[in-house]
C-alpha atoms as a PDB file:
ATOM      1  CA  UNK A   1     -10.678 -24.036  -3.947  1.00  0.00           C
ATOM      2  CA  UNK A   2      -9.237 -24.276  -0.159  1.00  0.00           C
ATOM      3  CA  UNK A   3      -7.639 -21.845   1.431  1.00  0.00           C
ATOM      4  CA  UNK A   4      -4.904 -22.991   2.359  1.00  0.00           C
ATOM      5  CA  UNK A   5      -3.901 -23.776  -1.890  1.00  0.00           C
ATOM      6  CA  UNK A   6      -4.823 -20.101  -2.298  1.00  0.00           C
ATOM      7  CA  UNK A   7      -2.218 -18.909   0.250  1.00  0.00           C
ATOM      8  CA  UNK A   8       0.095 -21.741  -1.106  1.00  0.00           C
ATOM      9  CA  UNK A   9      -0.126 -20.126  -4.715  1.00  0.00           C
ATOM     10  CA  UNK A  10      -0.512 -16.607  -3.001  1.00  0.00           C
ATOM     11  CA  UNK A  11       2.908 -17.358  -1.557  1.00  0.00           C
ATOM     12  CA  UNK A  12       4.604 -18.950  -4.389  1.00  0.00           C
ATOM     13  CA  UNK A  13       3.432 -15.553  -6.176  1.00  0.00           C
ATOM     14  CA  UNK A  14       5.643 -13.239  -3.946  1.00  0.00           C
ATOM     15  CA  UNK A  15       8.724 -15.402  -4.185  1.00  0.00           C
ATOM     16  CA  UNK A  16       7.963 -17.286  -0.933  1.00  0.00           C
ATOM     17  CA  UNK A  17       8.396 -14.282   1.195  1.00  0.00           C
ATOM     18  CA  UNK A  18       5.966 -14.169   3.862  1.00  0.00           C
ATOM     19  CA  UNK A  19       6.451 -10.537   5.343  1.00  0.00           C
ATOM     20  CA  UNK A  20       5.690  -9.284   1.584  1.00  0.00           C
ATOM     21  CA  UNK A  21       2.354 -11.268   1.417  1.00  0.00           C
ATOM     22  CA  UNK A  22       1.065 -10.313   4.684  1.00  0.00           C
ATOM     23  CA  UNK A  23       1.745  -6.428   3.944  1.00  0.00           C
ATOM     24  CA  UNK A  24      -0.006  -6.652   0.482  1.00  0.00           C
ATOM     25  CA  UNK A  25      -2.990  -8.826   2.040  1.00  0.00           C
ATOM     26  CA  UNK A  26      -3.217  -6.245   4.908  1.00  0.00           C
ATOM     27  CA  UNK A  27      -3.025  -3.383   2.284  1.00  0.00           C
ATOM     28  CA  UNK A  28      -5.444  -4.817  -0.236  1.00  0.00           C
ATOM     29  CA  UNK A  29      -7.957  -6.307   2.589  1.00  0.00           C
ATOM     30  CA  UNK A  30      -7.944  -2.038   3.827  1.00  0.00           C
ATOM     31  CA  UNK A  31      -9.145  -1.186   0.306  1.00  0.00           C
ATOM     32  CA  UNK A  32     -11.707  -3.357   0.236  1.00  0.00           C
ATOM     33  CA  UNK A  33     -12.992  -2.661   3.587  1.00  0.00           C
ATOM     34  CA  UNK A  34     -13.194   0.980   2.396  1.00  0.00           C
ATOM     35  CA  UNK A  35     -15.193   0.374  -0.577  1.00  0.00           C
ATOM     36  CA  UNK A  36     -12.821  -0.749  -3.461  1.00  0.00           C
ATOM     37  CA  UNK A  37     -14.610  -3.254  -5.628  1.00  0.00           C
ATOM     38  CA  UNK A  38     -13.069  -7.003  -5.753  1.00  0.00           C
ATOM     39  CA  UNK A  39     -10.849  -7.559  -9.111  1.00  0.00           C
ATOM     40  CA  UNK A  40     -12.251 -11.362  -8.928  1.00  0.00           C
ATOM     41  CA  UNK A  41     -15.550 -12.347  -9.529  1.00  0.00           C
ATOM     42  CA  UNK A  42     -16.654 -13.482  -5.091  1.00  0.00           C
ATOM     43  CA  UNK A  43     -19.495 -12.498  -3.233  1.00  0.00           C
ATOM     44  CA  UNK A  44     -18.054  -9.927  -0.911  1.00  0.00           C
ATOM     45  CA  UNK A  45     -20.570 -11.113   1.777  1.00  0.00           C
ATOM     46  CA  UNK A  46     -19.515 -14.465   1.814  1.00  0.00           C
ATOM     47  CA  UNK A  47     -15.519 -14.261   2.435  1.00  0.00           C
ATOM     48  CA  UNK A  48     -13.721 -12.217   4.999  1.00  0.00           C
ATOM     49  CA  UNK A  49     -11.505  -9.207   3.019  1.00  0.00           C
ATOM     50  CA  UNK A  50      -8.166 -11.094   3.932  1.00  0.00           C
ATOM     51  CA  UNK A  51      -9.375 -13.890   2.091  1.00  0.00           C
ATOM     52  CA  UNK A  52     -10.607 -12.120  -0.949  1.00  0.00           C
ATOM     53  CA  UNK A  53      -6.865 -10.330  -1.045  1.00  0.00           C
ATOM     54  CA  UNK A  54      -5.019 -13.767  -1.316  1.00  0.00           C
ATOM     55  CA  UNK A  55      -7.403 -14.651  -3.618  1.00  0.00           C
ATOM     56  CA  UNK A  56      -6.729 -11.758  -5.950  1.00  0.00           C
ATOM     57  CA  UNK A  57      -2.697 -12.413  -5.430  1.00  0.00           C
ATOM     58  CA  UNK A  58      -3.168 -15.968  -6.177  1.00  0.00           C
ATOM     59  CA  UNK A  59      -4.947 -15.071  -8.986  1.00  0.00           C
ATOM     60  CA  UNK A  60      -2.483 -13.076 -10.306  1.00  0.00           C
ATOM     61  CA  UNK A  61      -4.754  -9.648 -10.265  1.00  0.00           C
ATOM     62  CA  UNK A  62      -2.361  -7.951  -8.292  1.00  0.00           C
ATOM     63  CA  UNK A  63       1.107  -6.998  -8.891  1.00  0.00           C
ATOM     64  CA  UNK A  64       3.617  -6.685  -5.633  1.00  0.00           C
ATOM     65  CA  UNK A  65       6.556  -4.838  -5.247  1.00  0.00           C
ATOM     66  CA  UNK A  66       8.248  -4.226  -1.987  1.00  0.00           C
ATOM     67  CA  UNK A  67       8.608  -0.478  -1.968  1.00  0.00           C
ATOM     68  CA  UNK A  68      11.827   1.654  -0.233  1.00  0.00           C
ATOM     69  CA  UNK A  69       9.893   2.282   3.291  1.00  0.00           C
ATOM     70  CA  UNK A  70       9.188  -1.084   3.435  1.00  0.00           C
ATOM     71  CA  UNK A  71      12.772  -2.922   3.014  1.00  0.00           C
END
Protein backbone atom coordinates (compact mmCIF):
# COMPACT_ATOMS: atom_id res chain seq x y z
CA UNK A 1 0.00 0.00 0.00
CA UNK A 2 1.36 3.79 -0.52
CA UNK A 3 2.15 5.88 1.93
CA UNK A 4 0.48 8.47 1.51
CA UNK A 5 -3.21 6.02 1.91
CA UNK A 6 -1.53 4.88 5.14
CA UNK A 7 -1.25 8.43 6.55
CA UNK A 8 -4.70 9.14 4.87
CA UNK A 9 -6.29 6.21 7.01
CA UNK A 10 -3.68 7.00 9.84
CA UNK A 11 -5.35 10.40 9.91
CA UNK A 12 -8.88 9.52 9.49
CA UNK A 13 -8.02 7.20 12.64
CA UNK A 14 -7.28 10.18 15.04
CA UNK A 15 -10.30 12.19 14.01
CA UNK A 16 -8.37 14.22 11.39
CA UNK A 17 -6.23 15.90 13.91
CA UNK A 18 -2.83 16.26 12.76
CA UNK A 19 -0.92 17.46 16.01
CA UNK A 20 -2.36 14.08 17.68
CA UNK A 21 -0.90 11.86 14.84
CA UNK A 22 2.41 13.37 14.71
CA UNK A 23 2.85 13.02 18.68
CA UNK A 24 1.75 9.30 18.61
CA UNK A 25 4.00 8.61 15.37
CA UNK A 26 6.91 10.43 17.15
CA UNK A 27 6.12 8.42 20.39
CA UNK A 28 5.64 5.03 18.80
CA UNK A 29 8.63 5.55 16.10
CA UNK A 30 10.93 6.21 19.84
CA UNK A 31 9.80 2.74 20.95
CA UNK A 32 10.73 1.12 18.16
CA UNK A 33 14.00 2.71 17.77
CA UNK A 34 14.67 1.46 21.33
CA UNK A 35 13.91 -2.04 20.73
CA UNK A 36 10.05 -2.54 20.97
CA UNK A 37 8.99 -5.18 18.51
CA UNK A 38 6.53 -4.01 15.50
CA UNK A 39 2.67 -4.99 16.31
CA UNK A 40 2.39 -5.55 12.30
CA UNK A 41 3.90 -8.13 10.50
CA UNK A 42 7.09 -5.50 8.24
CA UNK A 43 10.56 -6.07 7.93
CA UNK A 44 11.98 -3.54 10.32
CA UNK A 45 15.00 -3.15 7.93
CA UNK A 46 13.11 -2.20 5.12
CA UNK A 47 10.86 0.90 6.40
CA UNK A 48 12.00 3.88 8.36
CA UNK A 49 10.29 3.69 12.23
CA UNK A 50 7.93 6.71 11.31
CA UNK A 51 6.58 4.72 8.69
CA UNK A 52 6.11 1.52 10.55
CA UNK A 53 4.13 3.83 13.38
CA UNK A 54 1.48 5.07 10.79
CA UNK A 55 1.32 1.83 9.69
CA UNK A 56 0.39 0.36 13.04
CA UNK A 57 -2.25 3.48 13.56
CA UNK A 58 -3.67 2.83 10.25
CA UNK A 59 -3.94 -0.50 11.08
CA UNK A 60 -5.76 0.03 13.95
CA UNK A 61 -2.96 -1.66 16.45
CA UNK A 62 -2.73 1.29 18.38
CA UNK A 63 -5.13 3.09 20.44
CA UNK A 64 -4.65 7.17 20.86
CA UNK A 65 -5.74 9.29 23.41
CA UNK A 66 -4.59 12.80 23.86
CA UNK A 67 -3.49 12.82 27.46
CA UNK A 68 -3.82 16.12 30.10
CA UNK A 69 -0.02 17.41 29.41
CA UNK A 70 -0.65 17.26 26.03
CA UNK A 71 -4.01 19.45 25.49
Amino acid sequence: MRLEKIAAEALERVGFDRYLLSIAVAKRANELATGKPPLIDVDVKKYKYTDIALMEIAAGKLKIELSSEEK
